[in-house]
Protein backbone atom coordinates (compact mmCIF):
# COMPACT_ATOMS: atom_id res chain seq x y z
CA UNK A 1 9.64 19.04 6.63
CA UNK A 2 9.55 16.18 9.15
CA UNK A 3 10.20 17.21 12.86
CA UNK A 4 10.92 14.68 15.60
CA UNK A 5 13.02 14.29 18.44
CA UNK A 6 15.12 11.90 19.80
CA UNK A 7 13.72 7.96 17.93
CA UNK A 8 10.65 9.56 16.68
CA UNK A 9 10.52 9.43 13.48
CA UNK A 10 10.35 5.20 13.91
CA UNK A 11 6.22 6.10 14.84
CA UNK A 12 5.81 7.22 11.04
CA UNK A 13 8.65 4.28 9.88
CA UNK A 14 6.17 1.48 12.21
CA UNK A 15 2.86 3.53 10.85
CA UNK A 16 3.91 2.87 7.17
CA UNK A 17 5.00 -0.77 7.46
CA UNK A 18 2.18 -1.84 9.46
CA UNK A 19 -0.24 -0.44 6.88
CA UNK A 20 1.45 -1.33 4.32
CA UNK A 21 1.17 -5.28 5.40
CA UNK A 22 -1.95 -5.13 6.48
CA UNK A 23 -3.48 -3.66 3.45
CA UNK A 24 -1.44 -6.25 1.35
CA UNK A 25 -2.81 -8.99 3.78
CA UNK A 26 -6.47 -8.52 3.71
CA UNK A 27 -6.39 -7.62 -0.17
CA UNK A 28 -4.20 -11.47 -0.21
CA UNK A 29 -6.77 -13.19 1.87
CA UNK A 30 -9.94 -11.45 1.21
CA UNK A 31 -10.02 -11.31 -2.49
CA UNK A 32 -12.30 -8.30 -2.00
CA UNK A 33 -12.56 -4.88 -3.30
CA UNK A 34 -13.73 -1.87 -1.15
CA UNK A 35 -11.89 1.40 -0.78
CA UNK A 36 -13.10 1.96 2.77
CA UNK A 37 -12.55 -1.75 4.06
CA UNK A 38 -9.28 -1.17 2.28
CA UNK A 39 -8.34 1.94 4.43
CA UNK A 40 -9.92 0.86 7.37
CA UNK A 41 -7.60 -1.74 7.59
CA UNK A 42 -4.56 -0.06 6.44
CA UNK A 43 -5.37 2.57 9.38
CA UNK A 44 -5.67 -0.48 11.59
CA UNK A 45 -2.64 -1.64 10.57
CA UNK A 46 -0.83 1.71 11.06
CA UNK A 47 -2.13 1.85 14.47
CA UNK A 48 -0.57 -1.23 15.24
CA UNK A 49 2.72 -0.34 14.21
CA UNK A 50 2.27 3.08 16.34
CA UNK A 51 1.69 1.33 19.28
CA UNK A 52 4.51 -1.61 19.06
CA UNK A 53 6.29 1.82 18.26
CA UNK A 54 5.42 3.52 21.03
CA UNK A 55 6.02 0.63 23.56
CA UNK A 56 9.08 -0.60 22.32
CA UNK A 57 11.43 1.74 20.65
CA UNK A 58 9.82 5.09 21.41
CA UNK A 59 9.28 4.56 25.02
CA UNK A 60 10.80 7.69 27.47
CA UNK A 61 13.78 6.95 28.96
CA UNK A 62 14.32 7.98 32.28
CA UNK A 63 17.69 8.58 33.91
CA UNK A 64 18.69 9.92 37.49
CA UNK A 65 21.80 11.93 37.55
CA UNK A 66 23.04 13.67 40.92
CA UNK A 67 23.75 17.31 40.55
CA UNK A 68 27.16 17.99 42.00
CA UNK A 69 26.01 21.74 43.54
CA UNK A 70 23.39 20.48 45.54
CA UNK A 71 23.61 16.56 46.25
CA UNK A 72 20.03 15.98 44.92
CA UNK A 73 18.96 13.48 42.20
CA UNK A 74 17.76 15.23 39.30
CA UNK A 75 16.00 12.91 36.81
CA UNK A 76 16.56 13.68 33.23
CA UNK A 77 13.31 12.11 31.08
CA UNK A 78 14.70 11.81 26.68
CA UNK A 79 10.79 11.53 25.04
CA UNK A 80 10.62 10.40 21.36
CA UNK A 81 8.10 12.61 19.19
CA UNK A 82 6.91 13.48 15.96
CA UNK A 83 5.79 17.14 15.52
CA UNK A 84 6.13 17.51 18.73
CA UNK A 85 3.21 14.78 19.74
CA UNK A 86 4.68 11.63 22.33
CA UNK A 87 4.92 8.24 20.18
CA UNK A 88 1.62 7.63 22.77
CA UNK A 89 -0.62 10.27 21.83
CA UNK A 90 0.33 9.68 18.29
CA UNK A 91 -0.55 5.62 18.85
CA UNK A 92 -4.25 6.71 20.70
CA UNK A 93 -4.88 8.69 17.72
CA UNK A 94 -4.18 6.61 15.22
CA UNK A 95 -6.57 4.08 17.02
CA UNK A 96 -9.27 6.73 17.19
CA UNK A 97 -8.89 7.10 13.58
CA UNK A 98 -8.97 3.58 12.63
CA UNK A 99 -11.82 2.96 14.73
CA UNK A 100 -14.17 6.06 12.94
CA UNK A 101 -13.11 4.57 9.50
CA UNK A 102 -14.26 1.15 10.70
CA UNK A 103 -17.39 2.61 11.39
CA UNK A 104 -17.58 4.22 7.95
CA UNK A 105 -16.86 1.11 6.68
CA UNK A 106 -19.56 -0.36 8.49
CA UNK A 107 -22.00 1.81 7.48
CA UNK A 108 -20.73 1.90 3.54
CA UNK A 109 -21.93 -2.00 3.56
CA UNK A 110 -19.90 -5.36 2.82
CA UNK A 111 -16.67 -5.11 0.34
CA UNK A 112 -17.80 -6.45 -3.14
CA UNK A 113 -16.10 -10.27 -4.01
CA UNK A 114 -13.44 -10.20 -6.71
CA UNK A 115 -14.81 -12.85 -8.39
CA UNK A 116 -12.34 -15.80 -9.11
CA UNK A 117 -10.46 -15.45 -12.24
CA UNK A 118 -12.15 -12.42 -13.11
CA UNK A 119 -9.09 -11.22 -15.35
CA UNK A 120 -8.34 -14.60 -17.39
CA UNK A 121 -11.35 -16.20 -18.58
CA UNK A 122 -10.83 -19.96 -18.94
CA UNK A 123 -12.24 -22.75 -20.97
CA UNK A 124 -14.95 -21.91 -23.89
CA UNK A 125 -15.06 -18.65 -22.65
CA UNK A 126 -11.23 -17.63 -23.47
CA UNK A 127 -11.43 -19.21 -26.95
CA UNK A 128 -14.57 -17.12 -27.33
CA UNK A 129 -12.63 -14.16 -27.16
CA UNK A 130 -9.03 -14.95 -28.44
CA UNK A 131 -11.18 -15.97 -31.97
CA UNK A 132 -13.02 -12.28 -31.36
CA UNK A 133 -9.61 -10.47 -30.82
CA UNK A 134 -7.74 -11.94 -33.49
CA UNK A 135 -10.85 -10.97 -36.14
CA UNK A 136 -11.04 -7.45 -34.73
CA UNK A 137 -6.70 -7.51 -35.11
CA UNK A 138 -6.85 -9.09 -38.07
CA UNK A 139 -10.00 -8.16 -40.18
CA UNK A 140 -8.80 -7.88 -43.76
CA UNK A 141 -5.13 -7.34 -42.45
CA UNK A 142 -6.00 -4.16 -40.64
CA UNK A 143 -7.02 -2.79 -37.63
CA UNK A 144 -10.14 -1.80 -37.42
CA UNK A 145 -10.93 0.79 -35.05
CA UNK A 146 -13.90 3.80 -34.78
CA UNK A 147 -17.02 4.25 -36.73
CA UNK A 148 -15.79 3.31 -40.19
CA UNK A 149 -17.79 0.62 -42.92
CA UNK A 150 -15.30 -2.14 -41.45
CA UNK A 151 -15.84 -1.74 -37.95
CA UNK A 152 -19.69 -1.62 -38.54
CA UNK A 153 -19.31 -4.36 -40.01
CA UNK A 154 -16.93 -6.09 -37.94
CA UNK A 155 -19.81 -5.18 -34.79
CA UNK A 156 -22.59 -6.69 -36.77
CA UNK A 157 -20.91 -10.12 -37.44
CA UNK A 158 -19.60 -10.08 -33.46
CA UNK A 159 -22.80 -9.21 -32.01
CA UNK A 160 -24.72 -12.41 -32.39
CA UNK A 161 -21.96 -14.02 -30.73
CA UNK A 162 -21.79 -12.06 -27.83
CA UNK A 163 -23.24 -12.63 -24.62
CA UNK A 164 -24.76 -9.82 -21.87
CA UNK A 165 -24.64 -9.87 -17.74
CA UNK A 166 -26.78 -8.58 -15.76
C-alpha cells in the first residue's frame, strides 16, 4: 500500500522515469555492461527526478487565511509526501544513496566493453557458423543432440574447425 499526501506520489512517478532514462541512456551510449555502474546510474537518475520533483511539483504551498474570531493571519502550509517523508528528505536521500552506490561502483572497477557486434558475427566468421549450424540441424536429416554415435561424431568432424579465445 502506497501512502502519500497531497502531490506526493509524483516523487516515486519522477524517481521511476528518471531512472528509467538514465539507465536506458548510459546502456545507449556506453555500450558497457556492469550491474553496479548500471544501478549507480539508475539511482542517479532517480535522484534527479526526486529533486526536479521536489522543487517543482511537490514544493509546500503556503497560504495566509485570516481567522474571522480573532483578526489574525493564520498560515495554512499543504506539504506533498510519500510515507509520510517531505518530497525533500526523500530527494537528499535518494542522493545519499546514489552517491554510496557510486562509490561501490568505484571500488567494483571499470564496466566491462560490450564488444561491437558481439551477437552477429560478420564476414568469414558468420559463414563459419551458419555451415556448422546447418550440419548440426541437418546431419543425416536429424537432429542430433546429447551423447549419442551421431553427435560424437558430428563433435569430432566440427572440432578441427573450431577456433578457442582466451
Amino acid at each position: 500500500m502506497i501512502f502519500w499526501k497531497g502531490r506526493g506520489l509524483l516523487i516515486l512517478v519522477f524517481a521511476v522515469l528518471g531512472g528509467s532514462a538514465f539507465a536506458g541512456l548510459f546502456t545507449a551510449i556506453s555500450h558497457r555492461s556492469s550491474t553496479e555502474w548500471n544501478t549507480a546510474i539508475t539511482l542517479i537518475g532517480a535522484s534527479i527526478g526526486a529533486w526536479i520533483s521536489a522543487l517543482t511539483f511537490c514544493k509546500p504551498e503556503q497560504r495566509t487565511l485570516l481567522d474571522p474570531t480573532t483578526g489574525k493571519p493564520v498560515i495554512l502550509i499543504q506539504s506533498h509526501d510519500l510515507y509520510f517523508i517531505s518530497a525533500r528528505s526523500w530527494a537528499i536521500l535518494s542522493s545519499l544513496v546514489a552517491v554510496f552506490t557510486i562509490f561501490l561502483a568505484i571500488a567494483a572497477g571499470p564496466p566491462d566493453e560490450i564488444p561491437a557486434g558481439a551477437s552477429a558475427p560478420s564476414g568469414k566468421a558468420k559463414s563459419l557458423f551458419s555451415n556448422a549450424n546447418s550440419l548440426i540441424d541437418t546431419y543425416k536429416n536429424k537432429e542430433v543432440h546429447g551423447n549419442n554415435f551421431a553427435a560424437e561424431k558430428l563433435a569430432q568432424d566440427l572440432s578441427p574447425n573450431c577456433v578457442t579465445r582466451q
